[in-house]
N, C-alpha and C. Protein backbone atom coordinates (compact mmCIF):
# COMPACT_ATOMS: atom_id res chain seq x y z
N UNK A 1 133.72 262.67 -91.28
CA UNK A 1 134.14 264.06 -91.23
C UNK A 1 134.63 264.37 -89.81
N UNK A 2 135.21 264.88 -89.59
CA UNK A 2 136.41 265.53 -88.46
C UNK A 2 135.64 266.98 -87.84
N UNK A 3 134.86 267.17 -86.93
CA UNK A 3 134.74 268.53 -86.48
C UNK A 3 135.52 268.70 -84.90
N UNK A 4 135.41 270.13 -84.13
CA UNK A 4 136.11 269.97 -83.31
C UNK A 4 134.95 271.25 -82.47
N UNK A 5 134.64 270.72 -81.28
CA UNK A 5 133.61 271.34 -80.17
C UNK A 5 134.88 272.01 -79.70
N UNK A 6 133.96 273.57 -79.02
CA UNK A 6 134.53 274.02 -78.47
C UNK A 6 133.86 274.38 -76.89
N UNK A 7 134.07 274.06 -75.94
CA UNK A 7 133.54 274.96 -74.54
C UNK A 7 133.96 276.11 -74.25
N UNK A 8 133.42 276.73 -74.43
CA UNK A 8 133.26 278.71 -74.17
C UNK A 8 133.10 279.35 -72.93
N UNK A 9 133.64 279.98 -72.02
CA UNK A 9 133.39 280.89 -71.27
C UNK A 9 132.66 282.22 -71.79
N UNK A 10 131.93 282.76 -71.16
CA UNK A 10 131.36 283.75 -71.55
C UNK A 10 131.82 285.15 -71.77
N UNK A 11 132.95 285.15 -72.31
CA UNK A 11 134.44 286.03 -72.80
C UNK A 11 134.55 285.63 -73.82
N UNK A 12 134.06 284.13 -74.18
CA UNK A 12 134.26 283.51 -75.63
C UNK A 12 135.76 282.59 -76.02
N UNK A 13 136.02 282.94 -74.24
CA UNK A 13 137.51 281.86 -74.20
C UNK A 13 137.49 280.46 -74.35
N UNK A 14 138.13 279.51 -74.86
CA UNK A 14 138.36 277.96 -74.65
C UNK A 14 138.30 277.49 -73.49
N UNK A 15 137.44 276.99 -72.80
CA UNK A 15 137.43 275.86 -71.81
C UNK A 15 138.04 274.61 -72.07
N UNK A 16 137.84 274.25 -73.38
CA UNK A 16 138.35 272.90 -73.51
C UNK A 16 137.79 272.42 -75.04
N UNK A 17 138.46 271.80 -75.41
CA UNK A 17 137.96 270.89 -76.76
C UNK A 17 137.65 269.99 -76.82
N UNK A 18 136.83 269.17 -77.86
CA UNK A 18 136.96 267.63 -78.29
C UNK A 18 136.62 267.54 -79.72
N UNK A 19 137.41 266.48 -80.35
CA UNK A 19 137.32 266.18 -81.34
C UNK A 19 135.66 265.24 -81.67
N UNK A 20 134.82 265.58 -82.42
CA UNK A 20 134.11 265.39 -83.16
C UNK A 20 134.08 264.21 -84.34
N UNK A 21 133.96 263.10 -84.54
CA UNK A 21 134.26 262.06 -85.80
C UNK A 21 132.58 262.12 -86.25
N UNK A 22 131.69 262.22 -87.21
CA UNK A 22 130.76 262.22 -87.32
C UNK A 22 130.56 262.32 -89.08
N UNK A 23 129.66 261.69 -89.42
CA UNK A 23 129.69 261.11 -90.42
C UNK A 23 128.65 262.69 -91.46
N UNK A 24 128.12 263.44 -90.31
CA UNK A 24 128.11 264.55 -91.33
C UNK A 24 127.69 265.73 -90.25
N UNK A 25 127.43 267.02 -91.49
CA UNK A 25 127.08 268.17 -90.21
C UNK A 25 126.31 267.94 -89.24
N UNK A 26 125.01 267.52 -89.72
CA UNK A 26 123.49 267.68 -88.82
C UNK A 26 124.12 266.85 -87.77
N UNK A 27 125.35 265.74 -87.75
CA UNK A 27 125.26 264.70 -86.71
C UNK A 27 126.02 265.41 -85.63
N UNK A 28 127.27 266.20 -86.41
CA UNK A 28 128.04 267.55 -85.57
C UNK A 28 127.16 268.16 -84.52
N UNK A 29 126.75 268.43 -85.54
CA UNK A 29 125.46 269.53 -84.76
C UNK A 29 124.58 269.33 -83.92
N UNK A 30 124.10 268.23 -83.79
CA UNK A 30 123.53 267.07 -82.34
C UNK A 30 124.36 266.90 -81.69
N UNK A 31 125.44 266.56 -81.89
CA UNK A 31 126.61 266.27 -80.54
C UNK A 31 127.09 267.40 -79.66
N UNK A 32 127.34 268.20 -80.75
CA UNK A 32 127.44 269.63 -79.89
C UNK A 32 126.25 270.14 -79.40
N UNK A 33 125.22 270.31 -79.33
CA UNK A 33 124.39 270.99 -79.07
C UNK A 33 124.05 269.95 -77.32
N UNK A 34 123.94 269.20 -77.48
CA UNK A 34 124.10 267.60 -76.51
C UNK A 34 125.14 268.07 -75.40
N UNK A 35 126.85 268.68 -75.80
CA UNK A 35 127.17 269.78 -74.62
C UNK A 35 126.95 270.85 -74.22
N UNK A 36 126.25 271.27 -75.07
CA UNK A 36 126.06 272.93 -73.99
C UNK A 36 125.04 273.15 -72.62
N UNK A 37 124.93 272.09 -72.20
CA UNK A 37 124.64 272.19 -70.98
C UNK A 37 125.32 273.42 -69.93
N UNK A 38 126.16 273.24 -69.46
CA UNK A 38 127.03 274.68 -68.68
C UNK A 38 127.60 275.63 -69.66
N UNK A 39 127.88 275.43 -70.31
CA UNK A 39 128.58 276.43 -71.58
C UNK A 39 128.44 276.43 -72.57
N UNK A 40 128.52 277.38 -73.68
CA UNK A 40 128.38 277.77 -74.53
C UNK A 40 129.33 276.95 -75.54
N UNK A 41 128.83 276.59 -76.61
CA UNK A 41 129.63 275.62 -77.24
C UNK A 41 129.64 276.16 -78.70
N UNK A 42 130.90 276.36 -79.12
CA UNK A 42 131.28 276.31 -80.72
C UNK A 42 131.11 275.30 -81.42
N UNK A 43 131.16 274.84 -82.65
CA UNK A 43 131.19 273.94 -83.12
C UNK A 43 131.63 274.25 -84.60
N UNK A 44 133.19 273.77 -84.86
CA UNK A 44 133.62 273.90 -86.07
C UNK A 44 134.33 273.13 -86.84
N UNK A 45 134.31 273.45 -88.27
CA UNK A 45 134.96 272.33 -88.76
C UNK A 45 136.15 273.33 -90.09
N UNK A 46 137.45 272.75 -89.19
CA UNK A 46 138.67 272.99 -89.99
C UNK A 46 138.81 274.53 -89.19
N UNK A 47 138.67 275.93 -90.03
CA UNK A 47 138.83 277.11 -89.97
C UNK A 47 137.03 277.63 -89.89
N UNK A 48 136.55 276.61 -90.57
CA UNK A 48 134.96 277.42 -90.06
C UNK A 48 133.82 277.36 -89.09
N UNK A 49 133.41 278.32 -88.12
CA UNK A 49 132.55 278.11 -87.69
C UNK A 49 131.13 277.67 -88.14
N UNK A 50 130.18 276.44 -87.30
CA UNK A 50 129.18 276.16 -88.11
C UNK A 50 128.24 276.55 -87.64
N UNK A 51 128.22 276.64 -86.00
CA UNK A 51 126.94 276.97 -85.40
C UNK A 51 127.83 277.33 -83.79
N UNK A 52 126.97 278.18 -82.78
CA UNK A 52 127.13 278.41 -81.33
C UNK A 52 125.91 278.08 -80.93
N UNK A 53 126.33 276.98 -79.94
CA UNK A 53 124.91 276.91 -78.88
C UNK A 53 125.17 276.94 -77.40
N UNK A 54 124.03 277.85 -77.48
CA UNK A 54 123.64 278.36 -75.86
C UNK A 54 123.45 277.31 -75.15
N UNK A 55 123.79 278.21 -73.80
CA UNK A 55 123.44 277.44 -72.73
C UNK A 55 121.96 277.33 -72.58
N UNK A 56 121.13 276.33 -71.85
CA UNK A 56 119.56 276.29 -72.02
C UNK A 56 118.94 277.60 -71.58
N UNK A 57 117.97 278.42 -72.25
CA UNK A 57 117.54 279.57 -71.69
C UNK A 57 118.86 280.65 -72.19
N UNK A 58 119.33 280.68 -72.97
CA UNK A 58 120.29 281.61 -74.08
C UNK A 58 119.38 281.45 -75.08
N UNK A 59 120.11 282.21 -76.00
CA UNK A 59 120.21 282.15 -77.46
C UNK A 59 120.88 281.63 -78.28
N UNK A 60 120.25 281.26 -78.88
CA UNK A 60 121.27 280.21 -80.21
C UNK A 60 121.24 280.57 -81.30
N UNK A 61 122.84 280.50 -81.80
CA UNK A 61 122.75 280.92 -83.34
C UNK A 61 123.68 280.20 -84.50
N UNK A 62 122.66 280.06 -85.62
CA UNK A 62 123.60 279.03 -86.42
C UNK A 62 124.10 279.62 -87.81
């Protein structure tokens, strides 16, 4: 499966992307969560959002 991370500024702007190859959500969802170290990270697949994760000491929501 194909997802695509997003890095977020806290405006909710694109920092930057990467493509995602992962053999299913939950694995998506570890990889991304794995960047949000400095930023806030999207994580979607196609047109849908699946989850946002905080930076450490944020909030997270899936």
């Amino acid at each position: 499966m194909r997802y695509k991370a997003f890095l977020v500024d806290s405006s909710r702007h694109p920092i930057c992307a990467a493509k995602l190859d992962c053999i299913d959500e939950q694995s998506a969802r570890y990889r991304a969560e794995q960047m949000s170290s400095e930023h806030d990270v999207e994580l979607w697949e196609g047109d849908r959002l699946i989850a946002v994760f905080r930076t450490p000491g944020g909030r997270r929501d899936n």
